[in-house]
PDB file of N, CA and C in Angstrom:
ATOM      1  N   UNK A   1     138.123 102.660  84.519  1.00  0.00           N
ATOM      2  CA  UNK A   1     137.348 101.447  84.394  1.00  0.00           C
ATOM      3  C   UNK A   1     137.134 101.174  82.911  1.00  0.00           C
ATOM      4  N   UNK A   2     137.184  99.455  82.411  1.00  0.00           N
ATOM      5  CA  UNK A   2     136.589  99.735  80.848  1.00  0.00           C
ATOM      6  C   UNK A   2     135.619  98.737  81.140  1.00  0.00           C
ATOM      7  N   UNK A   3     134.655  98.949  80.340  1.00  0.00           N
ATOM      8  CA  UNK A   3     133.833  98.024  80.107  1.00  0.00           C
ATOM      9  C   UNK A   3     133.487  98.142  78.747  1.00  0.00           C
ATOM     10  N   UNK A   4     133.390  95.925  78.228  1.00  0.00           N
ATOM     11  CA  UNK A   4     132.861  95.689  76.984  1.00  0.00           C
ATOM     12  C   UNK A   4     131.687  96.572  76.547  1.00  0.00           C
ATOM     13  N   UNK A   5     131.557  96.316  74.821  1.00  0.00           N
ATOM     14  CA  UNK A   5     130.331  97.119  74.793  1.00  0.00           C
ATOM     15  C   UNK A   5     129.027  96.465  74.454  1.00  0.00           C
ATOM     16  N   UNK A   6     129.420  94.668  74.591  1.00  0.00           N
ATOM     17  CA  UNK A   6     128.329  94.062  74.055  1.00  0.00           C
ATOM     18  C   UNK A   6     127.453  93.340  75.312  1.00  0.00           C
ATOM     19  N   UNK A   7     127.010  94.649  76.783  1.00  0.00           N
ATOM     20  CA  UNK A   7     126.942  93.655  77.762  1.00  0.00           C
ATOM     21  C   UNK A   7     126.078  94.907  78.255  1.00  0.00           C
ATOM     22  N   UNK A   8     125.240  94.155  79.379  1.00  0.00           N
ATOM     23  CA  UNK A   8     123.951  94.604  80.084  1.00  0.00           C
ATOM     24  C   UNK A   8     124.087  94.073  81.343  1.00  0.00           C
ATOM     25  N   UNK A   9     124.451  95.389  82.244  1.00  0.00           N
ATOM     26  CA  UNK A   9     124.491  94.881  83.330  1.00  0.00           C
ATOM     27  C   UNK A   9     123.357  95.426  84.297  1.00  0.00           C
ATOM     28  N   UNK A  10     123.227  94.667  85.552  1.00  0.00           N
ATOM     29  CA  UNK A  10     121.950  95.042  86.764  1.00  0.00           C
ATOM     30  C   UNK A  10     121.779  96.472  86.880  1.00  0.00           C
ATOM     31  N   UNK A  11     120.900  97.216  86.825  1.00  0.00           N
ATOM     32  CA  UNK A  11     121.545  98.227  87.649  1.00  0.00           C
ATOM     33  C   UNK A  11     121.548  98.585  88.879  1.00  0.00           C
ATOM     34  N   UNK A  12     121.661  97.750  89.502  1.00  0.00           N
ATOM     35  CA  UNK A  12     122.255  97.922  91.193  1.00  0.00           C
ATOM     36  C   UNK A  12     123.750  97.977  90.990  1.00  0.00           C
ATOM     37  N   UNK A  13     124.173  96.601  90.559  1.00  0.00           N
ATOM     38  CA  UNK A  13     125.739  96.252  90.451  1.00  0.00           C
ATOM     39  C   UNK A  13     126.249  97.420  89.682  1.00  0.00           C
ATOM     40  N   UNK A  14     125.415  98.717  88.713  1.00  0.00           N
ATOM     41  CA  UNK A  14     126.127  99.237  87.938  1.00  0.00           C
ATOM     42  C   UNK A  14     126.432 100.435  88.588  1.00  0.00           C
ATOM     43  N   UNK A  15     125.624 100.849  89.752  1.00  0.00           N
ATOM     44  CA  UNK A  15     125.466 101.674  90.322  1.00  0.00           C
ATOM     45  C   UNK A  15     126.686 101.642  91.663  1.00  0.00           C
ATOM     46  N   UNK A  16     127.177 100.266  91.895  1.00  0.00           N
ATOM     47  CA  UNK A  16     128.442  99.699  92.719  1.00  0.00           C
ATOM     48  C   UNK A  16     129.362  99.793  92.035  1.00  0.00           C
ATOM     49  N   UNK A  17     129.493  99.864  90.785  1.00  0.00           N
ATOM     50  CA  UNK A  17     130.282  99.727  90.116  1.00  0.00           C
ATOM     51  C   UNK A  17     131.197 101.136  89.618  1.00  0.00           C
ATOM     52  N   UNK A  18     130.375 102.629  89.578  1.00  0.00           N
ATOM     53  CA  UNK A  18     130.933 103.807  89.778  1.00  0.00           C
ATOM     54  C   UNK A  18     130.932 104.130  90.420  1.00  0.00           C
ATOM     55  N   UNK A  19     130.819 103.687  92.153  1.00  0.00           N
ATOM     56  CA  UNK A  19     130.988 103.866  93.120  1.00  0.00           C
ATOM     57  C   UNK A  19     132.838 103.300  93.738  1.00  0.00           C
ATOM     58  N   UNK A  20     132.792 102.278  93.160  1.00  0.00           N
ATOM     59  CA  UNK A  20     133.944 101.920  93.431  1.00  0.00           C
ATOM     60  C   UNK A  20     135.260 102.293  92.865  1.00  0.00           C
ATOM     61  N   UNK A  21     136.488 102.246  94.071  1.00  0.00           N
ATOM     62  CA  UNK A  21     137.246 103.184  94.093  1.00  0.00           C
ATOM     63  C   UNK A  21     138.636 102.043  94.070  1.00  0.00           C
ATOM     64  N   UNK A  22     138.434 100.653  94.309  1.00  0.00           N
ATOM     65  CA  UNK A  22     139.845 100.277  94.049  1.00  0.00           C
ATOM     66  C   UNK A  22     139.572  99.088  92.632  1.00  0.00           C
ATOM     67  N   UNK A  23     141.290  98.908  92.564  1.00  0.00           N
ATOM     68  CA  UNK A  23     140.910  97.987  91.462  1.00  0.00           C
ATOM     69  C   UNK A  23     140.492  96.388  91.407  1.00  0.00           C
ATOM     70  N   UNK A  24     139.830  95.942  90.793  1.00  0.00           N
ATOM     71  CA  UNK A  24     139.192  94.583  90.451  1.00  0.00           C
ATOM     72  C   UNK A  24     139.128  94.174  88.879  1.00  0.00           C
ATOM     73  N   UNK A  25     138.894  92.880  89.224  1.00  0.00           N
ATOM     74  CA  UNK A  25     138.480  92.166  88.147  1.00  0.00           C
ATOM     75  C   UNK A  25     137.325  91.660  87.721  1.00  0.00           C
ATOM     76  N   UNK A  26     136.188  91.982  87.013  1.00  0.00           N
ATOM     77  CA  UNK A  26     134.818  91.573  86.990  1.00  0.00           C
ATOM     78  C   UNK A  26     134.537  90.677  86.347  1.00  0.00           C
ATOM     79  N   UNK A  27     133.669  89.325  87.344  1.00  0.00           N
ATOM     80  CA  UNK A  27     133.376  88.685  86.593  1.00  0.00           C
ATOM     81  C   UNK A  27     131.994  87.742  87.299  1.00  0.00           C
ATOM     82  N   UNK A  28     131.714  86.881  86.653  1.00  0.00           N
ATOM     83  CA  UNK A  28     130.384  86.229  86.530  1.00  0.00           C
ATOM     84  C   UNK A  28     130.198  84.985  86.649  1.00  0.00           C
ATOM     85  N   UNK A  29     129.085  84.340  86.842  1.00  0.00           N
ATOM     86  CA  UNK A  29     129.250  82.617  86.998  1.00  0.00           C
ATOM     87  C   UNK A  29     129.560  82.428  85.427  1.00  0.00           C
ATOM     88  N   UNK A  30     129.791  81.343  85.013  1.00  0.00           N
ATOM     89  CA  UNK A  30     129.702  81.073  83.441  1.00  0.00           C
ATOM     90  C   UNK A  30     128.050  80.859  82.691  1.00  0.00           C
ATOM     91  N   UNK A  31     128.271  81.709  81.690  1.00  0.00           N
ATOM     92  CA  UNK A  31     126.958  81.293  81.262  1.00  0.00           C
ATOM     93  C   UNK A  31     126.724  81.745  79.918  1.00  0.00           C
ATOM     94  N   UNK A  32     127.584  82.387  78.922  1.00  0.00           N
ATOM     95  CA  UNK A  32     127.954  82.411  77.452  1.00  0.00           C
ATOM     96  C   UNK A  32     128.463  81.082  76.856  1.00  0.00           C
ATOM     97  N   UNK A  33     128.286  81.298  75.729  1.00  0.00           N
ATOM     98  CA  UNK A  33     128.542  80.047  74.906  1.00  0.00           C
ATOM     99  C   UNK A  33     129.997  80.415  74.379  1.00  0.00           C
ATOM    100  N   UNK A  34     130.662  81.759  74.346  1.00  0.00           N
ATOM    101  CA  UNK A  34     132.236  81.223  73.865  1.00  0.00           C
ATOM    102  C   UNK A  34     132.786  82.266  74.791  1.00  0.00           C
ATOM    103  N   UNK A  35     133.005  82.042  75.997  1.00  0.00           N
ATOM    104  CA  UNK A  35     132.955  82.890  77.673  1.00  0.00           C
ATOM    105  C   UNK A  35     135.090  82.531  77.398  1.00  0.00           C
ATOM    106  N   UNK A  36     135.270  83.895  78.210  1.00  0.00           N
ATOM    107  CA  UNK A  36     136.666  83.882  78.515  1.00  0.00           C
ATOM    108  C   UNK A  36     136.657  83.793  80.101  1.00  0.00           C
ATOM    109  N   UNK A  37     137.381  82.340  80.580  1.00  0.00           N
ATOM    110  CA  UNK A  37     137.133  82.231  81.825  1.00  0.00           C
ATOM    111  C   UNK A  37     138.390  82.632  82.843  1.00  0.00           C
ATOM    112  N   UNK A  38     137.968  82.597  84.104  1.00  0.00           N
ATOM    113  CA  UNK A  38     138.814  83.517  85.089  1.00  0.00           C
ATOM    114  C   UNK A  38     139.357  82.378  86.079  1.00  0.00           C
ATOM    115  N   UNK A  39     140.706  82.411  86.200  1.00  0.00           N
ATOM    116  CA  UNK A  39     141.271  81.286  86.605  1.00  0.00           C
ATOM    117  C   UNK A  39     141.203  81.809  88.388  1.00  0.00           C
ATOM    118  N   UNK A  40     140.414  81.246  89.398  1.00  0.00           N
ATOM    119  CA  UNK A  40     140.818  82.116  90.368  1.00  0.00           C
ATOM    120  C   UNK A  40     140.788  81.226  92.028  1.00  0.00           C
ATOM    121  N   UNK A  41     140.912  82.137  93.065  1.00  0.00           N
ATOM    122  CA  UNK A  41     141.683  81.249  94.187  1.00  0.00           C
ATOM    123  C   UNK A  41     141.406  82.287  95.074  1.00  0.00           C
ATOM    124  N   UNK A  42     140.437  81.987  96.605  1.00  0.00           N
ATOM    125  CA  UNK A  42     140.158  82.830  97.385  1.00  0.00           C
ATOM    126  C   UNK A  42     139.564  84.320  96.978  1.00  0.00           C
ATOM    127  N   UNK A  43     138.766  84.429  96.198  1.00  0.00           N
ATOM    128  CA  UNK A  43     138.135  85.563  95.513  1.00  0.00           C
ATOM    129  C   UNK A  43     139.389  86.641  94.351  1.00  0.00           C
ATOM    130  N   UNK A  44     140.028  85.963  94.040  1.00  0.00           N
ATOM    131  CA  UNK A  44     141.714  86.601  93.863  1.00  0.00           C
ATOM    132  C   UNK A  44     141.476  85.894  92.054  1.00  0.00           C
ATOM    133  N   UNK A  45     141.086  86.797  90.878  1.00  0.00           N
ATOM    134  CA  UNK A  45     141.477  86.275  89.764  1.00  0.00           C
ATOM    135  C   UNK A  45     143.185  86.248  89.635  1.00  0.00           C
ATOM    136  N   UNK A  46     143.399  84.919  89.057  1.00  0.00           N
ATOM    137  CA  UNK A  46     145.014  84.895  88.492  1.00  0.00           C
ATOM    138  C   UNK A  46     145.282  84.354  87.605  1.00  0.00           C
ATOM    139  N   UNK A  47     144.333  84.669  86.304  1.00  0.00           N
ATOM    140  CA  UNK A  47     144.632  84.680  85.186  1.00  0.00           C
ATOM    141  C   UNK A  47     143.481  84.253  84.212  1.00  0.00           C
ATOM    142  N   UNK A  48     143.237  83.960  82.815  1.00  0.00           N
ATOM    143  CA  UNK A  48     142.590  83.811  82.512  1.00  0.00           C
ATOM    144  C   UNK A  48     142.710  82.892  81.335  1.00  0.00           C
ATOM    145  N   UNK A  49     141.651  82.049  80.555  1.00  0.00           N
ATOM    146  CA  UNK A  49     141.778  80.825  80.105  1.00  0.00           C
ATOM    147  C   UNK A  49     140.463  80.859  79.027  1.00  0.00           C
ATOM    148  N   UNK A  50     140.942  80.213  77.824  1.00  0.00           N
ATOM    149  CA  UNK A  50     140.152  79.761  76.633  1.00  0.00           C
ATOM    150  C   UNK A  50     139.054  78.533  77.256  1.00  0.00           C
ATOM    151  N   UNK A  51     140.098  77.708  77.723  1.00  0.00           N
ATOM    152  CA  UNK A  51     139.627  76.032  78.547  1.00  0.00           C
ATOM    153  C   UNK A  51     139.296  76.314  79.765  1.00  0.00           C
ATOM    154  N   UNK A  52     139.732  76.415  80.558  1.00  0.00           N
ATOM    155  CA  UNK A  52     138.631  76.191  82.184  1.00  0.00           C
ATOM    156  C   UNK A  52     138.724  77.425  83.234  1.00  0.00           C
ATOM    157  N   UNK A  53     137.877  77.724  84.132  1.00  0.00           N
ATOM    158  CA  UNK A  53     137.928  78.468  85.230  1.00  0.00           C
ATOM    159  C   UNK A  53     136.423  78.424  85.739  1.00  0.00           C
ATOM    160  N   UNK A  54     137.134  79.012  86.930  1.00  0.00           N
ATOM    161  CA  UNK A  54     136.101  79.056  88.318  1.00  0.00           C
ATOM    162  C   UNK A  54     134.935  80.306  87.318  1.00  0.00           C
ATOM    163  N   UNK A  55     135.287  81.134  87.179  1.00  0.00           N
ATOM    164  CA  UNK A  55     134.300  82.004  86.556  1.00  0.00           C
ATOM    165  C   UNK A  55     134.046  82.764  85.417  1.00  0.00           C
ATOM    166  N   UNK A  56     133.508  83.519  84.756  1.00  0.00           N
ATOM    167  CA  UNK A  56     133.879  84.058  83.290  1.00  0.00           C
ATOM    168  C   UNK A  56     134.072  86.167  83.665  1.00  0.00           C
ATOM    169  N   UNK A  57     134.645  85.927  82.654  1.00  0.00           N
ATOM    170  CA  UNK A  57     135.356  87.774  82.378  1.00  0.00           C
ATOM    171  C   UNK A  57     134.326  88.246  82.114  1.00  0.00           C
ATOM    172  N   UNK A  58     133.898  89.660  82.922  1.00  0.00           N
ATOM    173  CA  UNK A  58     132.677  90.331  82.313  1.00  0.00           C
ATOM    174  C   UNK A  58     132.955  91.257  81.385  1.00  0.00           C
ATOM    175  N   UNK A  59     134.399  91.531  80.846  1.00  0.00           N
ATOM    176  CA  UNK A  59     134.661  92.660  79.951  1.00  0.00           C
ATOM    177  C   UNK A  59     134.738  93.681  80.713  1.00  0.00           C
ATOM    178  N   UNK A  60     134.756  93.887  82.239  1.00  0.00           N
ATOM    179  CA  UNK A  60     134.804  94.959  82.968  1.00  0.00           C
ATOM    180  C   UNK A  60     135.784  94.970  84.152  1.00  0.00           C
ATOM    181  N   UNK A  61     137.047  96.056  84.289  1.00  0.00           N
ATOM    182  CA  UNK A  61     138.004  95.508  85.146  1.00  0.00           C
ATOM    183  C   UNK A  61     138.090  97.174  85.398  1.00  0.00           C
ATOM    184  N   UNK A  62     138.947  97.494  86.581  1.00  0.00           N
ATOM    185  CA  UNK A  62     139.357  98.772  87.403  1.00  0.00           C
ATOM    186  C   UNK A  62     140.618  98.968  87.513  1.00  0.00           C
ATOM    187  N   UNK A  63     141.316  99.666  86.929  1.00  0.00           N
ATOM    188  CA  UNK A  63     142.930  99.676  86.934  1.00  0.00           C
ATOM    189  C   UNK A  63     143.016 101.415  87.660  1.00  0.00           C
ATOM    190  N   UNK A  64     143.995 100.956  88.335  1.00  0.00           N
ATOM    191  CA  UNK A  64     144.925 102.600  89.008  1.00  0.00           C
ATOM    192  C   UNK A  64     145.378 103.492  87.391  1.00  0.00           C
ATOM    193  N   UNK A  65     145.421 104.506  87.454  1.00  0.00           N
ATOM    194  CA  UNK A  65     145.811 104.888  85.959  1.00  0.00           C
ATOM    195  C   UNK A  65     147.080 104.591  85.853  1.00  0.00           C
ATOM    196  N   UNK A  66     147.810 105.304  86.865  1.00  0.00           N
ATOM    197  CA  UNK A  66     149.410 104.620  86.936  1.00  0.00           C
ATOM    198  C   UNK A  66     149.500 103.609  86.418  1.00  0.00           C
ATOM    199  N   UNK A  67     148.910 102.359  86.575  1.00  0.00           N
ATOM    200  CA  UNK A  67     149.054 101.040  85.655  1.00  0.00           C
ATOM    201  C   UNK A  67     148.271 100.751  84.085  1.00  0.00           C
ATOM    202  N   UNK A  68     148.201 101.676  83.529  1.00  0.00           N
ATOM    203  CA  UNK A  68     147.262 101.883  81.983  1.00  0.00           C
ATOM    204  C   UNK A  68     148.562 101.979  81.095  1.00  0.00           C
ATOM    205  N   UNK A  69     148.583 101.312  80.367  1.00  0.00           N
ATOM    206  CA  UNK A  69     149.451 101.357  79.206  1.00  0.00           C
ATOM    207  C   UNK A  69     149.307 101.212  77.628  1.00  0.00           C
ATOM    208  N   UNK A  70     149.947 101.753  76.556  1.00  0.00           N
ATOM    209  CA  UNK A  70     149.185 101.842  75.499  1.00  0.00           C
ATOM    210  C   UNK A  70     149.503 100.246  74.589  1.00  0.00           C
ATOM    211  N   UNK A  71     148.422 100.320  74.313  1.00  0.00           N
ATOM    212  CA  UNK A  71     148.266  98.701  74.258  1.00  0.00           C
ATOM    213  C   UNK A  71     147.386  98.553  72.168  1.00  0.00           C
ATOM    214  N   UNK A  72     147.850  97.608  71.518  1.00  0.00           N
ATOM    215  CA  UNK A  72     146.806  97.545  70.567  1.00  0.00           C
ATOM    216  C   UNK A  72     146.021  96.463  70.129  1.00  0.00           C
ATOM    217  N   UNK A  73     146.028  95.499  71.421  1.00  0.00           N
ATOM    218  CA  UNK A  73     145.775  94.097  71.973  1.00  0.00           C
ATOM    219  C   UNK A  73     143.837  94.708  72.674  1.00  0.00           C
ATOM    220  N   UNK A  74     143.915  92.817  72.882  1.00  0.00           N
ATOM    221  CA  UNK A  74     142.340  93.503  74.053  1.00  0.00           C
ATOM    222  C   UNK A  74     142.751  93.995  75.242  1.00  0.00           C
ATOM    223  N   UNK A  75     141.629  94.273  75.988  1.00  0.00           N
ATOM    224  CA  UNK A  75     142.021  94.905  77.327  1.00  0.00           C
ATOM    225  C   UNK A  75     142.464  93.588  78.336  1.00  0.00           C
ATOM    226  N   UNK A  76     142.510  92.132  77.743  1.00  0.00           N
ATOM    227  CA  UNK A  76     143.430  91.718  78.571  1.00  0.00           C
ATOM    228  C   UNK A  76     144.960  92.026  78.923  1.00  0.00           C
ATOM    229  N   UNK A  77     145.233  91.898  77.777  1.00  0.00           N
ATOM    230  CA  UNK A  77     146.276  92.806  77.625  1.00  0.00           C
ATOM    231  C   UNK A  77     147.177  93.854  79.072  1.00  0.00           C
ATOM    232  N   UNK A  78     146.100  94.891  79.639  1.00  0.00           N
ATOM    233  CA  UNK A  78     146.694  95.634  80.326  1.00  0.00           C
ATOM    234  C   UNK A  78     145.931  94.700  81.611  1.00  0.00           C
ATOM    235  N   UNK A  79     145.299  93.878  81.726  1.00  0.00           N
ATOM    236  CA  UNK A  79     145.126  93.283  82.957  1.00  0.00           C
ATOM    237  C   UNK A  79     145.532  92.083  83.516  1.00  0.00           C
ATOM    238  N   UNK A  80     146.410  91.372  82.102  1.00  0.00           N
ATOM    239  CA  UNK A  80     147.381  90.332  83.127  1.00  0.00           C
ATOM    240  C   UNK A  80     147.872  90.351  83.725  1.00  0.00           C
ATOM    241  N   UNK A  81     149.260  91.703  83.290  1.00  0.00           N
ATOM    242  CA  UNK A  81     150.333  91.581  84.047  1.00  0.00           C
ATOM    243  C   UNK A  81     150.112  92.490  85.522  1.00  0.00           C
ATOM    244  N   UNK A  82     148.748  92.826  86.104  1.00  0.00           N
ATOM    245  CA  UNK A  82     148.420  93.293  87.324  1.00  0.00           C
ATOM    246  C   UNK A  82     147.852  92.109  88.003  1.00  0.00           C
ATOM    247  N   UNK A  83     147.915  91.253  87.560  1.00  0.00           N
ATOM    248  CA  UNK A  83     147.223  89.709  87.946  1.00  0.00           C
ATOM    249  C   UNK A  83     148.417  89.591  89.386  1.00  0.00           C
ATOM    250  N   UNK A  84     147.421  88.914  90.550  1.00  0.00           N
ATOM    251  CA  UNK A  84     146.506  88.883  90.965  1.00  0.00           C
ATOM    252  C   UNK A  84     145.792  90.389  91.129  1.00  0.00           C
ATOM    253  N   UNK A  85     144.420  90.109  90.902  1.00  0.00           N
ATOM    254  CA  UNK A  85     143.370  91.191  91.487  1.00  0.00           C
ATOM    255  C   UNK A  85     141.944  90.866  92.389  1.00  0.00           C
ATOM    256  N   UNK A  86     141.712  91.322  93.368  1.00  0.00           N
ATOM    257  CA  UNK A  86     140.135  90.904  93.530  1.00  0.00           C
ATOM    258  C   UNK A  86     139.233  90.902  92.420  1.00  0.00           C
ATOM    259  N   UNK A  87     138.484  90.250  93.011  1.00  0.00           N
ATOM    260  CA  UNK A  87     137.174  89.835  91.320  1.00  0.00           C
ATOM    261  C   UNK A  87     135.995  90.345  92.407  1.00  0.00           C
ATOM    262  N   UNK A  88     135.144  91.175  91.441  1.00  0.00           N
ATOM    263  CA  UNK A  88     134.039  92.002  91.420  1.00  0.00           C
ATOM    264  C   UNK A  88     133.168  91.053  91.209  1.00  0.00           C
ATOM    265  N   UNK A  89     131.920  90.007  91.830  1.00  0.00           N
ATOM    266  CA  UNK A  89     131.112  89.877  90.918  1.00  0.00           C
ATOM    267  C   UNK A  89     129.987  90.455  90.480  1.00  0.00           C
ATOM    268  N   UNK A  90     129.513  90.254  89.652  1.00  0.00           N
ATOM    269  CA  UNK A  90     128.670  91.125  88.483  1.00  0.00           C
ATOM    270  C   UNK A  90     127.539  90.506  87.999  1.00  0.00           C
ATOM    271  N   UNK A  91     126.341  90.964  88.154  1.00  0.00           N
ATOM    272  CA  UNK A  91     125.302  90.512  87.249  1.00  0.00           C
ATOM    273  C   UNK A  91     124.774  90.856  86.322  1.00  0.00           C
ATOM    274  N   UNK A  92     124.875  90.359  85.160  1.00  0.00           N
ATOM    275  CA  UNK A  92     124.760  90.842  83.860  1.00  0.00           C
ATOM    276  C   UNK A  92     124.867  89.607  82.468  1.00  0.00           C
ATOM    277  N   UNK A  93     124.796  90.377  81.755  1.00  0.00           N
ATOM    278  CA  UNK A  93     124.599  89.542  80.530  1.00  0.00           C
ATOM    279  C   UNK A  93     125.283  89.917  79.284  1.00  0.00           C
ATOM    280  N   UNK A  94     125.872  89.024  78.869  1.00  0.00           N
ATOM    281  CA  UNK A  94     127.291  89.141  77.714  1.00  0.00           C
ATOM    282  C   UNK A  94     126.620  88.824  76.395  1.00  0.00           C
ATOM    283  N   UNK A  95     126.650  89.643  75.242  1.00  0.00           N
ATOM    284  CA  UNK A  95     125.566  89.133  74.139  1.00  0.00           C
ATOM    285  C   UNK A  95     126.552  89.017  72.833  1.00  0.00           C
ATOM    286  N   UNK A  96     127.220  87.662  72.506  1.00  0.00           N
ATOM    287  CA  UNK A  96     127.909  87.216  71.343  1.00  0.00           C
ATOM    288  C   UNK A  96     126.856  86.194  70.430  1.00  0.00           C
ATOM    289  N   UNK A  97     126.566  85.835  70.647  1.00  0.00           N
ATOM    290  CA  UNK A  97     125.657  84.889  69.842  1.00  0.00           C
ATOM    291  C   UNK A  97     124.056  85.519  69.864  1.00  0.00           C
ATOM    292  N   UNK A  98     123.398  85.215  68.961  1.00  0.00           N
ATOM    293  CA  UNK A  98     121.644  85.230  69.136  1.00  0.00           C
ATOM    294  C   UNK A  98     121.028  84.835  70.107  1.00  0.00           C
ATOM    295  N   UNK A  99     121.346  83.303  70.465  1.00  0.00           N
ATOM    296  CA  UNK A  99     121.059  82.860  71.799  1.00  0.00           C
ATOM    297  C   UNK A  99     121.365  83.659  72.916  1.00  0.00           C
ATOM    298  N   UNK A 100     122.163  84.532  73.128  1.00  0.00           N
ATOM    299  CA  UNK A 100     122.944  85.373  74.304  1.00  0.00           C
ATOM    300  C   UNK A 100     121.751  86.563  74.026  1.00  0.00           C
ATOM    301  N   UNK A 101     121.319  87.005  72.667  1.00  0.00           N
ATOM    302  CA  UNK A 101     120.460  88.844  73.016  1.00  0.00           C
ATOM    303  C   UNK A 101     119.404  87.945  73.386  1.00  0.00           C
ATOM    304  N   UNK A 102     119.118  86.755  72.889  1.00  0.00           N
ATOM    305  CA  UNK A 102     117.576  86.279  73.336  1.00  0.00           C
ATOM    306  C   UNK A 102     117.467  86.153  75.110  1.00  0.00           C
ATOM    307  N   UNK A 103     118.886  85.997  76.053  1.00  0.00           N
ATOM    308  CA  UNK A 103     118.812  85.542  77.273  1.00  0.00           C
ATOM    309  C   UNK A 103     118.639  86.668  77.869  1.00  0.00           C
ATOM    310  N   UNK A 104     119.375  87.547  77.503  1.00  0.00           N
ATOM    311  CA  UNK A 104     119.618  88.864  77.835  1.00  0.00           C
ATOM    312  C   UNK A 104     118.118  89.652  77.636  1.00  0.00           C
ATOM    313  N   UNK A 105     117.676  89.672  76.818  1.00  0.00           N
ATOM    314  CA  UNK A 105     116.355  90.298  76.482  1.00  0.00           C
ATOM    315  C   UNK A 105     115.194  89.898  77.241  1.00  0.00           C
ATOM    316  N   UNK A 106     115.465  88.396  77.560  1.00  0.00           N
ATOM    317  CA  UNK A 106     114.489  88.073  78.812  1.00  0.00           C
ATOM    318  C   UNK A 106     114.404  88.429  80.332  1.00  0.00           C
ATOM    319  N   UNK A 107     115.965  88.565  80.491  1.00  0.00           N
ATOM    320  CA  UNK A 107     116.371  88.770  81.689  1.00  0.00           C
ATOM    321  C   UNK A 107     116.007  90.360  82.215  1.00  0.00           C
ATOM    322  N   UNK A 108     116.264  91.749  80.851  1.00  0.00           N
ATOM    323  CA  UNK A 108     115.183  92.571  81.175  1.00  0.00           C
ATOM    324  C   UNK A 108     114.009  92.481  81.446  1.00  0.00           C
ATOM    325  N   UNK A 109     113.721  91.893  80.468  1.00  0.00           N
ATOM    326  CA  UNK A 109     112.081  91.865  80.132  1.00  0.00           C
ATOM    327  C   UNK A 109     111.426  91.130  81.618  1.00  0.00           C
ATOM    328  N   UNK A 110     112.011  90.796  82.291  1.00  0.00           N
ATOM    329  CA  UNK A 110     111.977  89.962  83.806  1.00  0.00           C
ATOM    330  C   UNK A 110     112.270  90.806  84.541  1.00  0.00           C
ATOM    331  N   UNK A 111     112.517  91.765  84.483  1.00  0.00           N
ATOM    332  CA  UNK A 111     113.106  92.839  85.846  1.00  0.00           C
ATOM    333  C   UNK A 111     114.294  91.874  86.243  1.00  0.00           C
ATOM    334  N   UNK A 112     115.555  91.601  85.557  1.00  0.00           N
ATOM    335  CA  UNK A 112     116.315  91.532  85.849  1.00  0.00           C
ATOM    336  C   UNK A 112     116.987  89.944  86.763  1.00  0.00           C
ATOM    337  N   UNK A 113     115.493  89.473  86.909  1.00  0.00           N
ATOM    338  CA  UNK A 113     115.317  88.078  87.113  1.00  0.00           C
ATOM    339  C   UNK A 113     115.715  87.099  86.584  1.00  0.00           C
ATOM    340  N   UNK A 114     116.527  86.042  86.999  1.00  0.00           N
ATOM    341  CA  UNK A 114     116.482  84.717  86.428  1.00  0.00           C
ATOM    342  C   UNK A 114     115.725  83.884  86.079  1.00  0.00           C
TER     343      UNK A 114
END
C-alpha cells in the first residue's frame, strides 16, 4: 500500500484500510484546491486527470507486489498502467495549501466531522 504523506485520514477508514487485502484505488469527493482527479465508471477508477473527474486521488492505492515496479516518477506512475481498479472511498483530508491544514485541523478538532 502507499500512502501520501501530506494527508489525515478517519480513523475508522484507516483501520479498513490495513485490513484490506485486494487492490484499489483511493479516493474522495473533491475538495482540495489543486486535487488530482479520478476519471471513473461504475465504482471502477480509469484513469486520472489535471481537468475533470468524478472524484479526487487520495495519494493512497493497493497494488499486488507482483505489479510494483521501480519507478522515479510519482506513484501514479505504477498505478496507471493497472488501470482499471476498484476505488476505495476514503475520508480524509489532503493538506497542500494553508487553506487545506486550516480544513483539516478543523475537521479533527470536530471529531472528524464535517
Amino acid at each position: 500500500m502507499t500512502i501520501d504523506g501530506d494527508i489525515i485520514i478517519h480513523p475508522d477508514d484507516m483501520r479498513e484500510l490495513l485490513e484490506e487485502k485486494n487492490e484499489f484505488v483511493g479516493a474522495m469527493d473533491i475538495s482540495t484546491e489543486d486535487p488530482v482527479f479520478i476519471r471513473a465508471k461504475n465504482n471502477m477508477a480509469l484513469g486520472f486527470s489535471r481537468e475533470q473527474g468524478q472524484y479526487e486521488w487520495t495519494g493512497i492505492t493497493q497494488l499486488e507486489t507482483k505489479h510494483l515496479c521501480e519507478t522515479t516518477g510519482h506513484t501514479l506512475t505504477l498505478v496507471e498502467p493497472r488501470l482499471p481498479l476498484p476505488i476505495k472511498k476514503i475520508r480524509m483530508k489532503e493538506i497542500d495549501t494553508e487553506n487545506d491544514f486550516l480544513i483539516a485541523y478543523d475537521w479533527v478538532k470536530n471529531g472528524y466531522k464535517e
